[in-house]
C-alpha atoms as a PDB file:
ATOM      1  CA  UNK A   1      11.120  -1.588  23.535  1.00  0.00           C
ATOM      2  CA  UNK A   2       8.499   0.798  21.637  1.00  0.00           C
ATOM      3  CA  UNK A   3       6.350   2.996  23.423  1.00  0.00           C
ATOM      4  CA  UNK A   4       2.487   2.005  22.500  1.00  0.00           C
ATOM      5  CA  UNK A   5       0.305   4.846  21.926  1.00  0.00           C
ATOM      6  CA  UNK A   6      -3.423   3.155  20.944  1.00  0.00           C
ATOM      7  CA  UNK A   7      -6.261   5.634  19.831  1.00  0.00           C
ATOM      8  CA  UNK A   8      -9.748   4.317  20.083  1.00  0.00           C
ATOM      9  CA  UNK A   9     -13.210   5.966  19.597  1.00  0.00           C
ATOM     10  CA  UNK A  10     -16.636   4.828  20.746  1.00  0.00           C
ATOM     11  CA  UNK A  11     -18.184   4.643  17.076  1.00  0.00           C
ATOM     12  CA  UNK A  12     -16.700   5.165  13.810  1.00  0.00           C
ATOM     13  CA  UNK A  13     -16.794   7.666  11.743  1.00  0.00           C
ATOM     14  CA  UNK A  14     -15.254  10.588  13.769  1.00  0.00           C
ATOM     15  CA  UNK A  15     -11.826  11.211  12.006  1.00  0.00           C
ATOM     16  CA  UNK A  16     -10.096   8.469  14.148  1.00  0.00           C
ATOM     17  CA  UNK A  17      -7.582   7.026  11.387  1.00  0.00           C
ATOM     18  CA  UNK A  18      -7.187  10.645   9.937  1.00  0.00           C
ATOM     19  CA  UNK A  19      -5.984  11.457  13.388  1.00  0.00           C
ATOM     20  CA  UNK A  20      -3.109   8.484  13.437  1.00  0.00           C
ATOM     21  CA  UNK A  21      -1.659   9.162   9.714  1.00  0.00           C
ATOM     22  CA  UNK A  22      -1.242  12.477  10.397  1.00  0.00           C
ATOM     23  CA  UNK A  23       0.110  12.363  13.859  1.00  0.00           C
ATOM     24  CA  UNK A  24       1.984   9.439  13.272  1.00  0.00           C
ATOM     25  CA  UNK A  25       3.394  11.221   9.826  1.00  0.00           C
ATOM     26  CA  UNK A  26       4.366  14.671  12.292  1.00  0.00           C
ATOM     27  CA  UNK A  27       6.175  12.300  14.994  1.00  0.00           C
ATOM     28  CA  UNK A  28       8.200  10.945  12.344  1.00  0.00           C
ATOM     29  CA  UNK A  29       9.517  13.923  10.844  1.00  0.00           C
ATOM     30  CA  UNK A  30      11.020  14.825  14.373  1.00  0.00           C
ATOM     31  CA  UNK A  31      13.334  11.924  13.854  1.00  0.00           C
ATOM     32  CA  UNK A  32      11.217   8.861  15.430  1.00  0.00           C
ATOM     33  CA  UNK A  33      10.861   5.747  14.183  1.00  0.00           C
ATOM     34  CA  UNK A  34       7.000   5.233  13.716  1.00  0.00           C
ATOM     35  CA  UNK A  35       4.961   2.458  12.608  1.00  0.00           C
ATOM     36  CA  UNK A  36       0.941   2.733  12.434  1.00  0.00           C
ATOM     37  CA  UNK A  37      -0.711  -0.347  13.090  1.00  0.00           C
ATOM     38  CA  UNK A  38      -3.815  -1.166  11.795  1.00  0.00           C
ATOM     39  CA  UNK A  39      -5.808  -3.173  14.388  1.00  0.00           C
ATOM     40  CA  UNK A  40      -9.356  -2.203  13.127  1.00  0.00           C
ATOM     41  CA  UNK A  41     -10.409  -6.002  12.778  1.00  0.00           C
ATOM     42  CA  UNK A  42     -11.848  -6.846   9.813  1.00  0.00           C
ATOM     43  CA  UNK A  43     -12.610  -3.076   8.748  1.00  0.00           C
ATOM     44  CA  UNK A  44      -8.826  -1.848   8.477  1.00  0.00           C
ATOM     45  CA  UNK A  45      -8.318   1.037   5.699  1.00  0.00           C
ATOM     46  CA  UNK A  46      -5.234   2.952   7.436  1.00  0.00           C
ATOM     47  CA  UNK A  47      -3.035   2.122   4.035  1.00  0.00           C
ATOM     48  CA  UNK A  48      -6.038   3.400   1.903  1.00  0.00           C
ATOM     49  CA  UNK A  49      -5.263   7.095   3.129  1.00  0.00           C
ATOM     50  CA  UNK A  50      -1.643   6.580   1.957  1.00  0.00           C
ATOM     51  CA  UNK A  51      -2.754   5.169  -1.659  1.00  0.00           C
ATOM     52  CA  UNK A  52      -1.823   1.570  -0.824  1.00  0.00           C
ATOM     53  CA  UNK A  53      -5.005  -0.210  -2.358  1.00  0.00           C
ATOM     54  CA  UNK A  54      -2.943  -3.796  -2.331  1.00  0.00           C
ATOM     55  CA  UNK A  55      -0.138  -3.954   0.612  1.00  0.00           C
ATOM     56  CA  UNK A  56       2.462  -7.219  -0.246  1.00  0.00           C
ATOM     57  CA  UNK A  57       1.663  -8.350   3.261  1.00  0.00           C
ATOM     58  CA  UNK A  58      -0.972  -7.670   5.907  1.00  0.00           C
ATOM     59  CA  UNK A  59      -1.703  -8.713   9.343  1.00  0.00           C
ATOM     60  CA  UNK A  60      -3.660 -11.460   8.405  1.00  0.00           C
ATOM     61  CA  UNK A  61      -0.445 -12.894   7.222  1.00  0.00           C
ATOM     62  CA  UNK A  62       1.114 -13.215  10.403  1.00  0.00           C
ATOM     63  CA  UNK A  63      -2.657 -14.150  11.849  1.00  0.00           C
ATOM     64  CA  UNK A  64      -1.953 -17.536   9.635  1.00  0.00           C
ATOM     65  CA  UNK A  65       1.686 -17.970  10.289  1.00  0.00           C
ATOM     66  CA  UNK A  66       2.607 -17.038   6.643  1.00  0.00           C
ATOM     67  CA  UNK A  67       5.199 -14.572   7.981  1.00  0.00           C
ATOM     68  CA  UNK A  68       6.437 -14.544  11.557  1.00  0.00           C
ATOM     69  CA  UNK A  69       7.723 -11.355  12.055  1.00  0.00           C
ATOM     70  CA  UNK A  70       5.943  -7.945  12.461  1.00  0.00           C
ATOM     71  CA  UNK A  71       8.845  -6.382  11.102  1.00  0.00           C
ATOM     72  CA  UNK A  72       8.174  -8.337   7.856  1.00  0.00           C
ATOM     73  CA  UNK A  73       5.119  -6.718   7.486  1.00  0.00           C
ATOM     74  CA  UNK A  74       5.902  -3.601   8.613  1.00  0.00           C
ATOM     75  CA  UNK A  75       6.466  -1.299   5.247  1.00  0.00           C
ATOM     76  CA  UNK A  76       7.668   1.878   4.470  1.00  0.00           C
ATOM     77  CA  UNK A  77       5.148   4.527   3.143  1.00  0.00           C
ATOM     78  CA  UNK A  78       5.422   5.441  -0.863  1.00  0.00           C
ATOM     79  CA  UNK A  79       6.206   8.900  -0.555  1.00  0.00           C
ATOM     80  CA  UNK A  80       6.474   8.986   3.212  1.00  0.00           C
ATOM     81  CA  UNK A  81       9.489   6.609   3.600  1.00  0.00           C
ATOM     82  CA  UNK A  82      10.150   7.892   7.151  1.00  0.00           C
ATOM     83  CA  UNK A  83       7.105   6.342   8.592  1.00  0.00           C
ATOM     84  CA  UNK A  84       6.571   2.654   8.492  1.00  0.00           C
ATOM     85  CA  UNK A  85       2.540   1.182   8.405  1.00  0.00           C
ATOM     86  CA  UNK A  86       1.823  -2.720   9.004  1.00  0.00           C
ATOM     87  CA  UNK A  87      -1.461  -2.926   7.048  1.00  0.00           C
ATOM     88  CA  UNK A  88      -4.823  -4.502   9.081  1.00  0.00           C
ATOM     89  CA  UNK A  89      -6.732  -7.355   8.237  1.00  0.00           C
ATOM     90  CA  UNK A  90      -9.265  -8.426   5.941  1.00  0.00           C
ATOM     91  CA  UNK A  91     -13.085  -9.375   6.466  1.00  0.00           C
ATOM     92  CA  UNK A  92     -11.722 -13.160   7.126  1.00  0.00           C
ATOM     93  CA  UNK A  93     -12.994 -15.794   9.767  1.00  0.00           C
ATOM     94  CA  UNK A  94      -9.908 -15.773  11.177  1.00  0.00           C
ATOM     95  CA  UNK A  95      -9.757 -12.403  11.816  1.00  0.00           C
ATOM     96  CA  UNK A  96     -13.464 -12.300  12.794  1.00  0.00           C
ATOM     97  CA  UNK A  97     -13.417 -14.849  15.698  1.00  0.00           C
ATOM     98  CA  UNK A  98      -9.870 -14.323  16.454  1.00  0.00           C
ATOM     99  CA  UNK A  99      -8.817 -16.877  19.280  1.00  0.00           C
ATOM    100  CA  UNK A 100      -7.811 -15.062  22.347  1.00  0.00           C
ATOM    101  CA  UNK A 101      -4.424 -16.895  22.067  1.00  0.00           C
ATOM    102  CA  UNK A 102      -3.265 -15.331  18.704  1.00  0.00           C
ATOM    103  CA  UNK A 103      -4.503 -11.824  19.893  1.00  0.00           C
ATOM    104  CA  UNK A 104      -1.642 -12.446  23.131  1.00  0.00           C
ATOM    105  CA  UNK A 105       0.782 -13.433  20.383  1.00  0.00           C
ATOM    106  CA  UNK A 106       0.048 -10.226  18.626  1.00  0.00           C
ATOM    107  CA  UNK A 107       0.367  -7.919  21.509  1.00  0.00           C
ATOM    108  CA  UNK A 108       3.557  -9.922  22.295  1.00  0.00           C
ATOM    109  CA  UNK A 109       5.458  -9.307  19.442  1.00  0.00           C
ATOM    110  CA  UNK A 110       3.853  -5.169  18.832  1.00  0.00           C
ATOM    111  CA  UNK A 111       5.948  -4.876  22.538  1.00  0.00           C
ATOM    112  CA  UNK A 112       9.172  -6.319  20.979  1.00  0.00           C
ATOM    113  CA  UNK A 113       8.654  -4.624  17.765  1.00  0.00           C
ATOM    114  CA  UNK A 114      12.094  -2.250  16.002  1.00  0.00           C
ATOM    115  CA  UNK A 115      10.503   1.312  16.663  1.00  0.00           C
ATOM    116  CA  UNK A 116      10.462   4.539  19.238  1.00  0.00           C
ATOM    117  CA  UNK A 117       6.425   4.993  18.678  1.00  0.00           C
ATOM    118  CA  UNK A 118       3.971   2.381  17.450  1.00  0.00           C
ATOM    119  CA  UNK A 119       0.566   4.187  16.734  1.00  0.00           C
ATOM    120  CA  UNK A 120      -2.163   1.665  17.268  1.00  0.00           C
ATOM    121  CA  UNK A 121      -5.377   2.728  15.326  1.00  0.00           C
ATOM    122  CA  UNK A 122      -8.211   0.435  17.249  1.00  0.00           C
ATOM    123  CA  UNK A 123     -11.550  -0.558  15.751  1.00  0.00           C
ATOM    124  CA  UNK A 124     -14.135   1.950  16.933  1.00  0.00           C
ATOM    125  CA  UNK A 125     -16.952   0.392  19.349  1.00  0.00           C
ATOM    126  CA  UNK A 126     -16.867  -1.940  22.775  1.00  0.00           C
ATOM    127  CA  UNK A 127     -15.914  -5.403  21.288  1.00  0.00           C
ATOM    128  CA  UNK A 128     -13.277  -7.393  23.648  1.00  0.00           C
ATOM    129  CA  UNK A 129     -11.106  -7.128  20.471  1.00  0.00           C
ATOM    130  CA  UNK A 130     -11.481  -3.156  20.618  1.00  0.00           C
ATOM    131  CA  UNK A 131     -11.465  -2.770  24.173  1.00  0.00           C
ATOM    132  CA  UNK A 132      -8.011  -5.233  24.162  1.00  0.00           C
ATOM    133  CA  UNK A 133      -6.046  -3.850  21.862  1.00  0.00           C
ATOM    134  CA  UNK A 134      -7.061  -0.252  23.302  1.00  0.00           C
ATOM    135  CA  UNK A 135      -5.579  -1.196  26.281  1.00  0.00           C
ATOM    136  CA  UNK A 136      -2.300  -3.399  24.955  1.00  0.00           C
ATOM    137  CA  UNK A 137      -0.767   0.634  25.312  1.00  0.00           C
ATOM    138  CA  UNK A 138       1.397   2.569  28.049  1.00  0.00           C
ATOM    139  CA  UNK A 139      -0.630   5.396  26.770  1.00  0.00           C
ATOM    140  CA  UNK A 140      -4.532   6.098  25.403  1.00  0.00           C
ATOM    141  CA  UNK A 141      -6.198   8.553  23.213  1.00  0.00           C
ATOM    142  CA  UNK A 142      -9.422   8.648  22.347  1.00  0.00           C
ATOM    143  CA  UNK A 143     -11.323  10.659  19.352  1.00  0.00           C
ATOM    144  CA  UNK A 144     -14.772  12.137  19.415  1.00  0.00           C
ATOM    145  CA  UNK A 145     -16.800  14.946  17.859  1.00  0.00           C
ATOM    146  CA  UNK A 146     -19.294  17.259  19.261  1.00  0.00           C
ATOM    147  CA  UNK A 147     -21.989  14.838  18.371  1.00  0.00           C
ATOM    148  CA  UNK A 148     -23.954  14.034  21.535  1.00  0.00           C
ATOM    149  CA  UNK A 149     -24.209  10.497  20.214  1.00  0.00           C
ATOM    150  CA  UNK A 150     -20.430  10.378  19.677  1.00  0.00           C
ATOM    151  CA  UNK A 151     -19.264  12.096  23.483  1.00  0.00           C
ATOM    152  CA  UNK A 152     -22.263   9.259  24.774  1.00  0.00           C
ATOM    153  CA  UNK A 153     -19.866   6.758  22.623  1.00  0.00           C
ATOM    154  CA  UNK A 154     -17.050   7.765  24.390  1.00  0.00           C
ATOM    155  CA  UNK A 155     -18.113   7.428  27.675  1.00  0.00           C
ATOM    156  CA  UNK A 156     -19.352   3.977  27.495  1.00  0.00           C
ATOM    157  CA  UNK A 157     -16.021   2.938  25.586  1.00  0.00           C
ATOM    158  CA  UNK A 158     -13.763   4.651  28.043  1.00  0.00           C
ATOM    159  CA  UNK A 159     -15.910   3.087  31.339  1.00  0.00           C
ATOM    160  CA  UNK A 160     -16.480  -0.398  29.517  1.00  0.00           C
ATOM    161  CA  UNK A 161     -12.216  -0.469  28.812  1.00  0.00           C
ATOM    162  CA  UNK A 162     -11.418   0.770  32.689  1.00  0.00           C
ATOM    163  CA  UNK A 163     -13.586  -2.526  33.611  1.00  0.00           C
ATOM    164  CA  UNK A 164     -11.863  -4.612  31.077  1.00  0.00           C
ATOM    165  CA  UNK A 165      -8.770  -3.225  32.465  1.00  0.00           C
ATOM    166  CA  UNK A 166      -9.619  -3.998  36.027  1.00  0.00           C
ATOM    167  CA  UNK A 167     -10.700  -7.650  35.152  1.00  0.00           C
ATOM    168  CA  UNK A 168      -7.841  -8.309  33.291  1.00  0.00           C
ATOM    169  CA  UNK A 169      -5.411  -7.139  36.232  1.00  0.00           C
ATOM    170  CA  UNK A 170      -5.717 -10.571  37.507  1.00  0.00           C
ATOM    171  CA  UNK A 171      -4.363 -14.079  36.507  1.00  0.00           C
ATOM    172  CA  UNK A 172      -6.782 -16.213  35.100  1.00  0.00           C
ATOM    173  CA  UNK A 173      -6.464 -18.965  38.025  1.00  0.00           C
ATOM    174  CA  UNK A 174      -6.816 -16.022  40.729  1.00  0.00           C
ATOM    175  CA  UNK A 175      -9.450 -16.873  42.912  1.00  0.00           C
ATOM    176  CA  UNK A 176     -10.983 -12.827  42.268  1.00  0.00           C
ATOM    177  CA  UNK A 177     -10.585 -13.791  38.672  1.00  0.00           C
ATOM    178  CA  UNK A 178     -12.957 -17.351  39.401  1.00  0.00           C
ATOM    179  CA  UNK A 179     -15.055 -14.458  41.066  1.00  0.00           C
ATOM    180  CA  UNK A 180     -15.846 -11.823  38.663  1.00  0.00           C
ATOM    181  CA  UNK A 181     -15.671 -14.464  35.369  1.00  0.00           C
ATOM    182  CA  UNK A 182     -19.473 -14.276  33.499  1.00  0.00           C
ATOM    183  CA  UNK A 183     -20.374 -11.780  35.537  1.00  0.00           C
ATOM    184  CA  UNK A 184     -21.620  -7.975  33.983  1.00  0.00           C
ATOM    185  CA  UNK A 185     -20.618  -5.121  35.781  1.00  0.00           C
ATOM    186  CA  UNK A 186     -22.067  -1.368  34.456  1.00  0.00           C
ATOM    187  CA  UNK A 187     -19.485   0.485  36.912  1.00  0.00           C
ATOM    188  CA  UNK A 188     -16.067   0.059  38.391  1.00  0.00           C
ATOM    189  CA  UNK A 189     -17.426   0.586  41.488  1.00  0.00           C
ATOM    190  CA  UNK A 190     -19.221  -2.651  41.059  1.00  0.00           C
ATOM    191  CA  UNK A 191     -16.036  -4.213  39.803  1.00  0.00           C
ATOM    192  CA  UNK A 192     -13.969  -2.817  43.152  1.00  0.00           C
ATOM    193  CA  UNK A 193     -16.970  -4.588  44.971  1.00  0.00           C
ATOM    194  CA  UNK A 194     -16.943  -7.627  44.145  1.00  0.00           C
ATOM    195  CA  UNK A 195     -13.472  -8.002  44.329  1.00  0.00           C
ATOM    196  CA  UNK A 196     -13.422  -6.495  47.732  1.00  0.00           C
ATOM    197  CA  UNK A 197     -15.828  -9.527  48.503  1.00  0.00           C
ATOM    198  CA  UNK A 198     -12.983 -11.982  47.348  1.00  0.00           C
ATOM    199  CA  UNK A 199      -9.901 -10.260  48.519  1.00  0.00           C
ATOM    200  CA  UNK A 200      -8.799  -6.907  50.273  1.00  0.00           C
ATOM    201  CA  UNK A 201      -5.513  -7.385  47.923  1.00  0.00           C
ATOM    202  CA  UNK A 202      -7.095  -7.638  44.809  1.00  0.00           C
ATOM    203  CA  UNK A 203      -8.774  -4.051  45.855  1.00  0.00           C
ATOM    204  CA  UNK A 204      -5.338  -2.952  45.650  1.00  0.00           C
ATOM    205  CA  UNK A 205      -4.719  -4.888  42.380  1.00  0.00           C
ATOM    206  CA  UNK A 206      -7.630  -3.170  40.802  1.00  0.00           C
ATOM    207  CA  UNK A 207      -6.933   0.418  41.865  1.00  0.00           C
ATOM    208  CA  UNK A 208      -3.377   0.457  40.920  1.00  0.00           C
ATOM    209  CA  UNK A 209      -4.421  -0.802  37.426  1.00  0.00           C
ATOM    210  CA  UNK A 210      -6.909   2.533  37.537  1.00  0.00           C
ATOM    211  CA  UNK A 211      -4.260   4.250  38.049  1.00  0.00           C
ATOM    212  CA  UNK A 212      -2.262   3.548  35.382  1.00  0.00           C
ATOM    213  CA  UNK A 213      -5.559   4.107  32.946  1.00  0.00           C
ATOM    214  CA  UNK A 214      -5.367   7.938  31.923  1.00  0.00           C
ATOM    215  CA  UNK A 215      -7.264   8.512  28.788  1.00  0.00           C
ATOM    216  CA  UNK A 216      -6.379  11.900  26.602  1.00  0.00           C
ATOM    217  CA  UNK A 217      -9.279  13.234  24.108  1.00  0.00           C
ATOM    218  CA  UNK A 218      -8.716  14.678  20.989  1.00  0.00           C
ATOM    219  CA  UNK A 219     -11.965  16.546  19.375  1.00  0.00           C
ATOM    220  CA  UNK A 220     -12.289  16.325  15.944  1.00  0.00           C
ATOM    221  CA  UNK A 221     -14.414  18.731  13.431  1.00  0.00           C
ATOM    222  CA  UNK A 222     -14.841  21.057  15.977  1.00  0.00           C
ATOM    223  CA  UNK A 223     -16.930  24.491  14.741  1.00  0.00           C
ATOM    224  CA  UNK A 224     -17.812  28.314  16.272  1.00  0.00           C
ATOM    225  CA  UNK A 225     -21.218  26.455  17.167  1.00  0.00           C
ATOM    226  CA  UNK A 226     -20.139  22.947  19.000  1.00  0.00           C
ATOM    227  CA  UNK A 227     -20.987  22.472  22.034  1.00  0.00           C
ATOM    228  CA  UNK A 228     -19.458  19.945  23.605  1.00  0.00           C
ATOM    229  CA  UNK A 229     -19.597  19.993  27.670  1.00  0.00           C
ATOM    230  CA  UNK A 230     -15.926  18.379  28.448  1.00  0.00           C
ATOM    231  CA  UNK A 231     -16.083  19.340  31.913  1.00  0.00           C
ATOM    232  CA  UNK A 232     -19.077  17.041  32.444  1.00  0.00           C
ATOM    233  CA  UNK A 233     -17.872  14.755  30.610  1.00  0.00           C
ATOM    234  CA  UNK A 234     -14.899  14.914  32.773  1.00  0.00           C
ATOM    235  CA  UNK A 235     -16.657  14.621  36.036  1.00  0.00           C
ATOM    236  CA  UNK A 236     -18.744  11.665  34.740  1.00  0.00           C
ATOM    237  CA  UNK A 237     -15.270   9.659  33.993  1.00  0.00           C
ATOM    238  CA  UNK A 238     -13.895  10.824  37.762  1.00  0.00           C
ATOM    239  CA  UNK A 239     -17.143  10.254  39.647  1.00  0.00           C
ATOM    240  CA  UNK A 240     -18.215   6.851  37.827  1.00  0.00           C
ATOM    241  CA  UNK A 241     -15.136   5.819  36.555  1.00  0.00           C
ATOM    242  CA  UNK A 242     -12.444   6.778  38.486  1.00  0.00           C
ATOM    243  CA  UNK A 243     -10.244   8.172  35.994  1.00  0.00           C
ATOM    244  CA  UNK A 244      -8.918  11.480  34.316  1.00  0.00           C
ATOM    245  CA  UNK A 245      -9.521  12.583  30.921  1.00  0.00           C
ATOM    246  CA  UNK A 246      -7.036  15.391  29.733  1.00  0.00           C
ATOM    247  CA  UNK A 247      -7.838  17.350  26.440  1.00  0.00           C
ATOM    248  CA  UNK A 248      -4.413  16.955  24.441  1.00  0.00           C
ATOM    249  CA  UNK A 249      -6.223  19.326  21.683  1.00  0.00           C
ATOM    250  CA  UNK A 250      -9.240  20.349  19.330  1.00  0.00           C
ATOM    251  CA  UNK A 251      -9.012  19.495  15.588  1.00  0.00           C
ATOM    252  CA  UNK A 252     -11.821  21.951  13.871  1.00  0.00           C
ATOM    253  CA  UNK A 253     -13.474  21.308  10.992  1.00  0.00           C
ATOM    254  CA  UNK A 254     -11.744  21.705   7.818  1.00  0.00           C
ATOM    255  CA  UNK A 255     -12.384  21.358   4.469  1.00  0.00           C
ATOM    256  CA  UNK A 256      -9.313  20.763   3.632  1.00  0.00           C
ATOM    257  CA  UNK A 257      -9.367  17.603   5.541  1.00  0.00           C
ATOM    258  CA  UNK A 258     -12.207  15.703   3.072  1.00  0.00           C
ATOM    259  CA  UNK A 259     -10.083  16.778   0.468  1.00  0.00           C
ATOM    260  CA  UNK A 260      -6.846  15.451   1.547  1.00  0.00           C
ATOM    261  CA  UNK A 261      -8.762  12.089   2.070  1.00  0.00           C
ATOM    262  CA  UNK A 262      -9.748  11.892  -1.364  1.00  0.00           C
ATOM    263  CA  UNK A 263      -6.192  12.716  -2.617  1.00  0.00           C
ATOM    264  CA  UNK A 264      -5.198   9.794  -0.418  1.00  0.00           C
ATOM    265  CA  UNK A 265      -2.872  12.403   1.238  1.00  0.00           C
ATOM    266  CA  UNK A 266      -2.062  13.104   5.181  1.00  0.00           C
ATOM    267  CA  UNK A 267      -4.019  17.089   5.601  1.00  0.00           C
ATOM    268  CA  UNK A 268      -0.468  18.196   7.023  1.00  0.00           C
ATOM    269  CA  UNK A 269       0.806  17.784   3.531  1.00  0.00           C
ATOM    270  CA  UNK A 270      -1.551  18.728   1.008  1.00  0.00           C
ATOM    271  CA  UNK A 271      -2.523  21.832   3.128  1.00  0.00           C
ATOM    272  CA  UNK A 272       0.603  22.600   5.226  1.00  0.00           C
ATOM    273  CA  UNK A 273      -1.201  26.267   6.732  1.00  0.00           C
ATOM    274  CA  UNK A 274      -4.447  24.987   6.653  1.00  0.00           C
ATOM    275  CA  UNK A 275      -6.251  25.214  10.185  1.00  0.00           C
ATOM    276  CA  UNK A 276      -6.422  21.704  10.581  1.00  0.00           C
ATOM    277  CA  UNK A 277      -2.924  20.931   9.906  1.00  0.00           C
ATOM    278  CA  UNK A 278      -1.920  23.875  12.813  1.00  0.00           C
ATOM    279  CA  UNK A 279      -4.107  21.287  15.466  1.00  0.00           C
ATOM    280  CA  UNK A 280      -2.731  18.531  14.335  1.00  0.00           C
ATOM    281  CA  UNK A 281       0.882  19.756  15.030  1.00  0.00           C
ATOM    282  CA  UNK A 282      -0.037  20.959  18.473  1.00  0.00           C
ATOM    283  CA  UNK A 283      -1.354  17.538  18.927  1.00  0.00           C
ATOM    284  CA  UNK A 284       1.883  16.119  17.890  1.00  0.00           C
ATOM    285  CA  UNK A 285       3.722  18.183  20.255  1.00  0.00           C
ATOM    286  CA  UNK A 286       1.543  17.396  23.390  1.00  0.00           C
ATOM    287  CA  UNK A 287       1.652  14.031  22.293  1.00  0.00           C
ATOM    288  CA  UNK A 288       5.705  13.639  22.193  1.00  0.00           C
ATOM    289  CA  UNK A 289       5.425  15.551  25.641  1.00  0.00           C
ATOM    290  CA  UNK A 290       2.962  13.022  26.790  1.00  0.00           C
ATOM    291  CA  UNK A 291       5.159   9.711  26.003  1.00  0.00           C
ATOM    292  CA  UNK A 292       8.026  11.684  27.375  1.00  0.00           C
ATOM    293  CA  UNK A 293       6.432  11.259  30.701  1.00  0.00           C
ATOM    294  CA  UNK A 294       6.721   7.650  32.749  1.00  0.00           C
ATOM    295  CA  UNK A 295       3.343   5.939  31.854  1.00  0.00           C
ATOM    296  CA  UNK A 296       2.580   5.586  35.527  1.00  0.00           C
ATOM    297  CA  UNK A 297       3.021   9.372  36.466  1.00  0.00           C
ATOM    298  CA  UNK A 298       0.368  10.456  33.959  1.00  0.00           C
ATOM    299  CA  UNK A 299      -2.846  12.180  35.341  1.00  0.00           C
ATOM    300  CA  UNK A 300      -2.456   9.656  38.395  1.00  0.00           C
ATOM    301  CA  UNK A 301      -6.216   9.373  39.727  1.00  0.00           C
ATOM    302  CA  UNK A 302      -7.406  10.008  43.736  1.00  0.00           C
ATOM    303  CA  UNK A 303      -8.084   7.282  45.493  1.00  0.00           C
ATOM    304  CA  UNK A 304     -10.404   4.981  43.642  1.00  0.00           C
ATOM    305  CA  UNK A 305     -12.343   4.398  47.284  1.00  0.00           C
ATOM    306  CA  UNK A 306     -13.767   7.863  46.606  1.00  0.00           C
ATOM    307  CA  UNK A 307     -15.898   6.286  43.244  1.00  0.00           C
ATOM    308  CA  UNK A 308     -19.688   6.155  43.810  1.00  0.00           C
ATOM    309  CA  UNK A 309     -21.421   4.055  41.990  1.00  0.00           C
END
């Protein structure tokens, strides 16, 4: 069984699928099997930064039942045979309004899929599809910038996906599920309240879900001049969300990074010294440490009692 590493961002644009080639291209030269995954629905390019303008097969054919088998679709890399990439979708209606049931049959069969480390590069922004596949992982990374605009992103993307994973922590016919469905909660605290309302269990439910939510940020295009407040940014996610964010490393900005975009190339081989590349393999590192660790005994939160709304 693989171990599921997803990386998300609140909006696009911040280096997010630079991030997973690279990272996934670094784990696989320590002798892991990788496969990327592109689940950016309907706006997947991961095989464009490789050079693959037309993959044989895509998600979208095992979205239709054309092939049946992830590992089908799963291809080695031209050039990069040691890392393996199953290509997104198209800008389809099928993979627009996917139905809830194929998205469960994808997530079933990336958990039974032949690797050590599947990379899952999510669509940036809030969407259930996002927010989903984001959590489908044993273990979450998220990408921002020193923007304002993007850290503001991130916030509401990491708080949105610890109420997703709350809600989702029960079964559909549990009476706290009847309870919280069409409802809109801006806070797990609201989330823990209601279900508190329903059942003193399901408070337990919720907060041992929390607990196994433990987001790591990776800052991309970082300069001498950013200023980018992570410890408040941390305190917001503790105080209103209830969970940890770790820094598992700082990419800075790099011109050699554009560049190896445009020569469809991962940065860590076009410029192997360059100061991007030198994050990126300390990212790799703290990453392999990271999925070393049980999922469970990462960053485990207080008690989530202590959230205040």
């Amino acid at each position: 069984m693989p171990c599921i590493v997803s990386v998300a961002s609140g909006k696009g644009g911040v280096g997010k699928s630079m991030v997973v080639s690279n990272l996934g291209l670094l784990l696989a030269k320590t002798g892991l099997r990788v496969t990327l995954v592109d689940l950016d629905i309907g706006g997947a390019n991961l095989h464009i930064l490789f050079g693959m303008f037309h993959p044989p097969a895509t998600l979208t054919d095992f979205l239709t039942n054309t092939l049946n088998n992830l590992n089908e679709i799963a291809q080695p890399i031209p050039s990069h045979s040691i890392l393996k990439l199953i290509p997104g979708t198209g800008e389809t209606l099928i993979t627009a309004n996917l139905p809830y049931a194929k998205k469960k049959r994808l997530i079933r069969h990336l958990q039974k899929h032949d690797a050590d480390i599947i990379l899952v590069d999510v669509g940036a922004g809030t969407s259930y599809h996002a927010l989903d596949f984001f959590l489908l992982a044993d273990y979450f990374l998220a990408v921002a910038t020193p923007d304002p605009t993007s850290v503001l992103d991130l916030y509401r993307f990491i708080k949105l996906a610890a109420i997703r994973k709350v809600l989702t922590a029960f079964l559909a016919r549990d009476p706290v599920a009847d309870a919280l469905l069409d409802k809109d909660f801006h806070s797990v605290a609201a989330v823990l309240e209601a279900v508190g309302r329903t059942s003193e269990q399901g408070v337990t439910i919720a907060q041992e879900a929390l607990k196994r939510f433990q987001p790591a940020l990776i800052l991309n295009r970082m300069t001498p001049k950013s200023r980018i407040n992570t410890l408040h940014l941390q305190h917001l996610l503790k105080q209103y969300v209830g969970t940890d964010l770790s820094i598992l490393g700082n990419i800075p900005e790099d011109i050699h990074v554009q560049q190896s975009i445009l020569k469809y190339l991962p940065v860590v081989e076009l410029a192997p010294s360059s100061p991007a590349t030198i994050a990126l393999h300390q990212i790799a590192d703290n990453v392999r440490k990271m999925v070393e660790q049980p999922p469970e005994s990462v960053g485990r939160t207080e008690e989530i009692r202590k959230i205040r709304a």
